[in-house]
Structure formats: structure tokens, C-alpha cells
N, C-alpha and C. Protein backbone atom coordinates (compact mmCIF):
# COMPACT_ATOMS: atom_id res chain seq x y z
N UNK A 1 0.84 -1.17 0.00
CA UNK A 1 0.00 0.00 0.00
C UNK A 1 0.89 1.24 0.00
N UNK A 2 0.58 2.14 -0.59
CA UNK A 2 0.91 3.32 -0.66
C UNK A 2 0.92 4.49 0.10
N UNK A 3 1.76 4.83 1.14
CA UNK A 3 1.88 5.82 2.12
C UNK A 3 2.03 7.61 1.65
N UNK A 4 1.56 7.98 1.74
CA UNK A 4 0.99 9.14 0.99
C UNK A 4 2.32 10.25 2.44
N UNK A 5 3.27 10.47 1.88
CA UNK A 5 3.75 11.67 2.79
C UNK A 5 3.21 12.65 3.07
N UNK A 6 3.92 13.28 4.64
CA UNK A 6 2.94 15.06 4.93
C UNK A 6 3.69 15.67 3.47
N UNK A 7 4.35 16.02 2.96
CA UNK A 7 5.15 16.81 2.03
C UNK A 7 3.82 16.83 0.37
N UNK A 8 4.12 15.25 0.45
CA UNK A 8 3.16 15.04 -0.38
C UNK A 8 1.61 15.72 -0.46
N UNK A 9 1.11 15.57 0.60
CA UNK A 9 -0.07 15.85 0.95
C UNK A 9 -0.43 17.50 0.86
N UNK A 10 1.19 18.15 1.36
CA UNK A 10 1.47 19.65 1.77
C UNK A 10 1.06 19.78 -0.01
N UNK A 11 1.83 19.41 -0.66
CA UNK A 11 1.86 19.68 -2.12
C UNK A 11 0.86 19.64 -3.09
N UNK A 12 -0.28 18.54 -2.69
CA UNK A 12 -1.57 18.76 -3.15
C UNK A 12 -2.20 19.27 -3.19
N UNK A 13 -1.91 19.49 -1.41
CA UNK A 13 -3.34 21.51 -1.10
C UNK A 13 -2.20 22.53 -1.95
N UNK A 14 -1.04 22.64 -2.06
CA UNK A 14 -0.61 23.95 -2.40
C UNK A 14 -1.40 23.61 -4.00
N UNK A 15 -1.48 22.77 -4.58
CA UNK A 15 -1.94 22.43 -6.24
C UNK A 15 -2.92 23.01 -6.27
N UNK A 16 -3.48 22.21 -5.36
CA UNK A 16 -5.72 22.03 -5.36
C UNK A 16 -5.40 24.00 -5.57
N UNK A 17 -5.03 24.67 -4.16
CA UNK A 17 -5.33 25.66 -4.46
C UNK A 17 -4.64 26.88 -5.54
N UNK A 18 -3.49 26.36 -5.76
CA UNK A 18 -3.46 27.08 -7.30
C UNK A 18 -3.87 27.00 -8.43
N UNK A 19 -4.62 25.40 -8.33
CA UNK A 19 -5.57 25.11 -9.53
C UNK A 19 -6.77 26.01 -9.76
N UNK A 20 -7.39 26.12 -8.34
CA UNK A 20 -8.49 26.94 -7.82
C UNK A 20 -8.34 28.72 -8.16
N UNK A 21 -6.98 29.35 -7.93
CA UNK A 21 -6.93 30.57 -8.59
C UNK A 21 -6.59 30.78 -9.95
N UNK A 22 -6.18 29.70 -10.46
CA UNK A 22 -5.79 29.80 -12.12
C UNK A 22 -7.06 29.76 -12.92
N UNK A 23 -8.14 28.76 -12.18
CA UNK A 23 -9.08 28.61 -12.38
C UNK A 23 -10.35 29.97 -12.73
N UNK A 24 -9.97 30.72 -11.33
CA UNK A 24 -10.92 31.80 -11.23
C UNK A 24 -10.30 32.85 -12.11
N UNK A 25 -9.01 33.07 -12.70
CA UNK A 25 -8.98 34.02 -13.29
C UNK A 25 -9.13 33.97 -14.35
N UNK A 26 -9.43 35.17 -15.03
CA UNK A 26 -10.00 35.47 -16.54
C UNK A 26 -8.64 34.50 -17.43
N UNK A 27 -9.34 33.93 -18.55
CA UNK A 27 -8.46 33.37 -19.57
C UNK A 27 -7.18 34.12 -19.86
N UNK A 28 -7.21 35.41 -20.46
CA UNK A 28 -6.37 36.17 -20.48
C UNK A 28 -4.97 36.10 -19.71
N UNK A 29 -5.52 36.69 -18.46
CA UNK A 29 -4.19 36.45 -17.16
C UNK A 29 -3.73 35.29 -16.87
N UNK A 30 -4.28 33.83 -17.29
CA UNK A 30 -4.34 32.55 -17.23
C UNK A 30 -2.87 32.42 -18.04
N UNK A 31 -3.70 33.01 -19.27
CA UNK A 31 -2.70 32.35 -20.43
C UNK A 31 -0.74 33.36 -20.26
N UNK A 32 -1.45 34.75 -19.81
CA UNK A 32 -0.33 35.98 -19.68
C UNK A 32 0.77 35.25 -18.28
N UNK A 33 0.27 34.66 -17.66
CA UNK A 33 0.91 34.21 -16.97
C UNK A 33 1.67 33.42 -16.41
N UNK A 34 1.83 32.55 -17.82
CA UNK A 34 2.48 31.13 -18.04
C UNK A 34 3.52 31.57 -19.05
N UNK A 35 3.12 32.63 -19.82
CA UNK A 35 4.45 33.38 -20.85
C UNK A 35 5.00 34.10 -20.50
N UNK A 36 4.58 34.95 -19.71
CA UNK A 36 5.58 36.31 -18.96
C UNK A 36 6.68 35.77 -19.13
N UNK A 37 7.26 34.66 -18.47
CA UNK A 37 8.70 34.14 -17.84
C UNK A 37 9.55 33.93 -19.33
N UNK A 38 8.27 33.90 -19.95
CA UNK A 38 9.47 33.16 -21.49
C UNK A 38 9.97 34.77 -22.49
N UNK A 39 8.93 35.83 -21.94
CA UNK A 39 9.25 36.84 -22.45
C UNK A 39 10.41 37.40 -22.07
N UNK A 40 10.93 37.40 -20.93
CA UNK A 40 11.72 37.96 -20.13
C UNK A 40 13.00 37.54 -19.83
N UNK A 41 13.47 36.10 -20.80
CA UNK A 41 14.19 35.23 -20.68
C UNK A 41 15.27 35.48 -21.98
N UNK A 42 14.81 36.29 -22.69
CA UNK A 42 15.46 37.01 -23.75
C UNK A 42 16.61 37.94 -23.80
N UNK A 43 17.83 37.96 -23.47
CA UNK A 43 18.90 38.46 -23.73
C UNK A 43 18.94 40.31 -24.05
N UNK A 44 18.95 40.71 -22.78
CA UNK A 44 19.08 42.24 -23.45
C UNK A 44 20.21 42.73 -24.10
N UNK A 45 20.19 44.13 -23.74
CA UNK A 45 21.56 44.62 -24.97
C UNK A 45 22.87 44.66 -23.41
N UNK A 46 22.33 44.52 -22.37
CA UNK A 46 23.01 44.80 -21.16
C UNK A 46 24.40 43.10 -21.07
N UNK A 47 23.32 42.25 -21.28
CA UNK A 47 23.83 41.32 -20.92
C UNK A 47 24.58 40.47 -22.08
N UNK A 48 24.22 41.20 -23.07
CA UNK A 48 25.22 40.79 -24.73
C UNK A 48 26.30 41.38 -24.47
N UNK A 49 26.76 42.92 -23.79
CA UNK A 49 27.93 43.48 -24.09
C UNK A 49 28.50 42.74 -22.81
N UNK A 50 28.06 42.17 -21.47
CA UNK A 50 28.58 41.28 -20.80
C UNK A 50 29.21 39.76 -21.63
N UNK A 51 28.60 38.90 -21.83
CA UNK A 51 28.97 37.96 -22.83
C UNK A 51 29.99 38.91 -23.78
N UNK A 52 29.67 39.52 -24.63
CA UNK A 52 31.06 39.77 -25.22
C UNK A 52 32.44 40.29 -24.33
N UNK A 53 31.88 41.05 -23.18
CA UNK A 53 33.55 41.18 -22.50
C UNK A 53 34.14 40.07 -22.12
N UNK A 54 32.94 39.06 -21.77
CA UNK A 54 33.63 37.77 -21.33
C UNK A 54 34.56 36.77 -22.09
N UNK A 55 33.81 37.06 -23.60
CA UNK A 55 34.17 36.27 -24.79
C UNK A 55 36.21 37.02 -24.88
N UNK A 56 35.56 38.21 -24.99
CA UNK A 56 37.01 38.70 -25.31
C UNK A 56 38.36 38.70 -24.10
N UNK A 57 37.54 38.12 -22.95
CA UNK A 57 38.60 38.17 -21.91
C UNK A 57 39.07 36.41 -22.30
N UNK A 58 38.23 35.48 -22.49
CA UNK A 58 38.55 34.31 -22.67
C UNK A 58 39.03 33.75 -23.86
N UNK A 59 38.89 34.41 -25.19
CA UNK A 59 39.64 33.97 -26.13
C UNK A 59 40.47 35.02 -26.77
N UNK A 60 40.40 36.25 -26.18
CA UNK A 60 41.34 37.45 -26.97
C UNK A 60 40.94 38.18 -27.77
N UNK A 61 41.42 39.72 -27.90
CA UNK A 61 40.99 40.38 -29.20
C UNK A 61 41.40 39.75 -30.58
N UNK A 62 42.87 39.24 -30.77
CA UNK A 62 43.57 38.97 -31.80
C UNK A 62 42.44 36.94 -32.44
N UNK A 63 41.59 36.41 -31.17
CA UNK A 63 41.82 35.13 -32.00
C UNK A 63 39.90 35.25 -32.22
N UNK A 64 38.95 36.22 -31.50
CA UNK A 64 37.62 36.78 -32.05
C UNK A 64 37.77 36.28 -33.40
N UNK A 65 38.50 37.34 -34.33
CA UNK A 65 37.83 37.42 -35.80
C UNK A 65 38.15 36.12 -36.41
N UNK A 66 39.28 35.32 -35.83
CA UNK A 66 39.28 33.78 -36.71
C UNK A 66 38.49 33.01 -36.03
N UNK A 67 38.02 33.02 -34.72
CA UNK A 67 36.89 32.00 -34.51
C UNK A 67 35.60 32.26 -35.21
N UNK A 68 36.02 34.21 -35.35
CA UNK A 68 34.15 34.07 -36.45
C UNK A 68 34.01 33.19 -37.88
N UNK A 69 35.50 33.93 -38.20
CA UNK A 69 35.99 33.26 -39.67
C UNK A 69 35.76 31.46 -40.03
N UNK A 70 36.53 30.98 -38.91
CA UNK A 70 36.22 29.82 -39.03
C UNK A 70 34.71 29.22 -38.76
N UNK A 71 33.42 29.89 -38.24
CA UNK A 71 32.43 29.63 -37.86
C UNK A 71 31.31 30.08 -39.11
N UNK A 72 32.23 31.04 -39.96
CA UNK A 72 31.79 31.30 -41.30
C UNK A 72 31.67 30.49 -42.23
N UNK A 73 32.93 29.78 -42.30
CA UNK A 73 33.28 28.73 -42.99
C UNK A 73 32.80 27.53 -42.65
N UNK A 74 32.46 26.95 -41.43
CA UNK A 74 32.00 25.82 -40.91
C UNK A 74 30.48 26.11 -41.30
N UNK A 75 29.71 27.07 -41.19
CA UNK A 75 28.60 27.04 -41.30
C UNK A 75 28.19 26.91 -43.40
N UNK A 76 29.04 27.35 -43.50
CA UNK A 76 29.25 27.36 -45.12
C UNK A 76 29.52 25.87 -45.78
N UNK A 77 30.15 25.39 -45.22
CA UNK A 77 30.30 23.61 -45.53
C UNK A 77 28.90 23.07 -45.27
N UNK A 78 28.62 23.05 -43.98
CA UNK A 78 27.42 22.60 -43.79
C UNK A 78 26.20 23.02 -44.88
N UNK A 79 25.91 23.84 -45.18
CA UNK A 79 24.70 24.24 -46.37
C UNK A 79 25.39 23.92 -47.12
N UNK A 80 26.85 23.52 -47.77
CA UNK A 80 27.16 23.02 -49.02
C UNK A 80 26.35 21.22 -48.91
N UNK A 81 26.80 20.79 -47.32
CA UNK A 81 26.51 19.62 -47.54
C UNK A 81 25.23 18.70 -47.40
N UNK A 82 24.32 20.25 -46.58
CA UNK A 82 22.82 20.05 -47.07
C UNK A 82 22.30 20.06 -48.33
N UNK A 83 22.91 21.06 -49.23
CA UNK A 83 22.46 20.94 -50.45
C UNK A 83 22.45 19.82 -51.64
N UNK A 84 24.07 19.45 -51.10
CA UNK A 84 24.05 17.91 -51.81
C UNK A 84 23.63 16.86 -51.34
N UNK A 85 22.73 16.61 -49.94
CA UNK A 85 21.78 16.07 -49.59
C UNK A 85 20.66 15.45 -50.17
N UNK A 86 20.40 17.35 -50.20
CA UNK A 86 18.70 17.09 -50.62
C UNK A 86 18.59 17.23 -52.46
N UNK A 87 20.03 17.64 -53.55
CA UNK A 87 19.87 17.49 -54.22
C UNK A 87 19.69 16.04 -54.83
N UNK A 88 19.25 15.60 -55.82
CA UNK A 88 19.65 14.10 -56.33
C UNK A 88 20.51 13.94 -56.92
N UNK A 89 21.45 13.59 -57.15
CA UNK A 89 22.87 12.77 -57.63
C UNK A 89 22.48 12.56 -58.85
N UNK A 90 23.35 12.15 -59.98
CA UNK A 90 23.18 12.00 -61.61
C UNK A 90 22.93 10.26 -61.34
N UNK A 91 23.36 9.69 -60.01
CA UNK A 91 23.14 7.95 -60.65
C UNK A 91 21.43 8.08 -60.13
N UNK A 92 21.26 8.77 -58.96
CA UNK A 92 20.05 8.74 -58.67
C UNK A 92 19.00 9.42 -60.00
N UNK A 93 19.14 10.27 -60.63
CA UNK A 93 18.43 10.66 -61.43
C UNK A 93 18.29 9.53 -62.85
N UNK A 94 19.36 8.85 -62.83
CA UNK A 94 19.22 7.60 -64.08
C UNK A 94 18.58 6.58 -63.13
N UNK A 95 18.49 6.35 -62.25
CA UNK A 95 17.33 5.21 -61.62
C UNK A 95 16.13 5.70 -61.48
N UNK A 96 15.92 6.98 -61.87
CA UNK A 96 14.27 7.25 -61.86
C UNK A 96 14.03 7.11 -62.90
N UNK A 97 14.93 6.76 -64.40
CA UNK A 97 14.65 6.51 -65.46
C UNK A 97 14.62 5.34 -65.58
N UNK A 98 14.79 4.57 -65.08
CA UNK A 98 14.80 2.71 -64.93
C UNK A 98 16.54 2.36 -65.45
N UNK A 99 17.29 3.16 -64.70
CA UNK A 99 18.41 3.08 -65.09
C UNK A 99 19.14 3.30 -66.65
N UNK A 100 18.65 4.16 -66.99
CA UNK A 100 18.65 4.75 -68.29
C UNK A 100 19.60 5.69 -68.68
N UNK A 101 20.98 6.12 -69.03
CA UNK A 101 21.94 6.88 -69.22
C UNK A 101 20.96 8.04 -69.57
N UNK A 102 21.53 9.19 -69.24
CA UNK A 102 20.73 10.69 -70.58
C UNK A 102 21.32 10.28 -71.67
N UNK A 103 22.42 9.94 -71.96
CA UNK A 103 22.81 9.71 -73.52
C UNK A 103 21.86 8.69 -74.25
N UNK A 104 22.08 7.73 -73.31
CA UNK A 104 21.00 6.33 -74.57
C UNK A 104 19.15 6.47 -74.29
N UNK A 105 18.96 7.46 -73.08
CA UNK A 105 17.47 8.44 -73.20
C UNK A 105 17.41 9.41 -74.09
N UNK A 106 18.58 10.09 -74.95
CA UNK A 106 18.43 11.11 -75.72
C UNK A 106 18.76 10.26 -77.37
N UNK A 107 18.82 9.05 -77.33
CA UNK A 107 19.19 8.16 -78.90
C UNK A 107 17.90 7.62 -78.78
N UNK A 108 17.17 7.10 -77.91
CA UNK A 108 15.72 6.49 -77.92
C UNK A 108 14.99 6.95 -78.26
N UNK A 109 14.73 8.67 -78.09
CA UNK A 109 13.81 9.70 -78.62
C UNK A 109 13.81 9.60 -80.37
């Protein structure tokens, strides 16, 4: 059987009754009040120029512009190698022809 703790129990009334005021308030403040936190969780301009002093105390003025550089370039490979992904390949495009060269598809015509 299942022994139900005081903690437990403490935690249900604190529920029951925040269920009970979430309940009574207008939809609006319901909904405003579950996003507030996510609004506010957003990075001001205060705490970017923090992060960057930090950035520049931990990797330097001089090695910044090659970690961007290289993050330029890394991100640049990557969309090269999405693109040849999602493009189809020339063997793939002769197996949608039933394995058909373009040359001996362009003598058949």
C-alpha cells in the first residue's frame, strides 16, 4: 500500500489551491501568466555586451575574428553539404529513369 507523505499531501493543497486561482482568473491572465517568464528570458543589450567582454577576456581580441571566420566557414560547408543532400545525384536521377543513361534516353527519342 501506498503511504501518501505530509510533504506530499502539503503539495496537493498547495496544487488544489493554485488550480483553484488559475481557475478563477480570466483566460487572459491565465494564459499571460504562463508566458511572462518566457518573455523575459530574452537576452538584453546589457547582458550581450557582458557575454562579449567575457568572450574577449577568454579567447582574446587577436583570436575573435578567426573564430568568427572559421564559424563562417563551418557554417558554409554545412549548407554546401545540405544541399548535396537534398539534391539528387546524376546515378540517382538515371534510376528514376529505370536506369537509363541521358545519352542512350536522348538516342531512344
Amino acid at each position: 500500500m501506498l503511504q501518501k507523505s505530509p510533504s506530499y499531501l502539503q503539495f496537493l493543497a498547495v496544487s488544489k489551491k493554485t488550480m483553484k486561482i488559475l481557475v478563477s482568473m480570466p483566460k487572459t491572465l491565465r494564459e499571460e501568466s504562463h508566458t511572462q517568464g518566457l518573455r523575459n528570458m530574452s537576452p538584453g543589450p546589457t547582458e550581450l555586451i557582458i557575454l562579449l567582454i567575457m568572450a574577449i577576456f577568454l579567447f582574446g581580441a587577436k583570436r575573435i575574428p578567426e573564430l568568427a571566420r572559421n564559424l563562417g566557414r563551418a557554417k558554409g560547408e554545412f549548407h554546401a553539404g545540405i544541399a548535396d543532400v537534398t539534391s539528387p545525384s546524376p546515378a540517382e536521377i538515371d534510376m528514376d529513369r529505370g536506369g537509363v543513361s541521358d545519352d542512350v534516353a536522348n538516342e531512344n527519342e
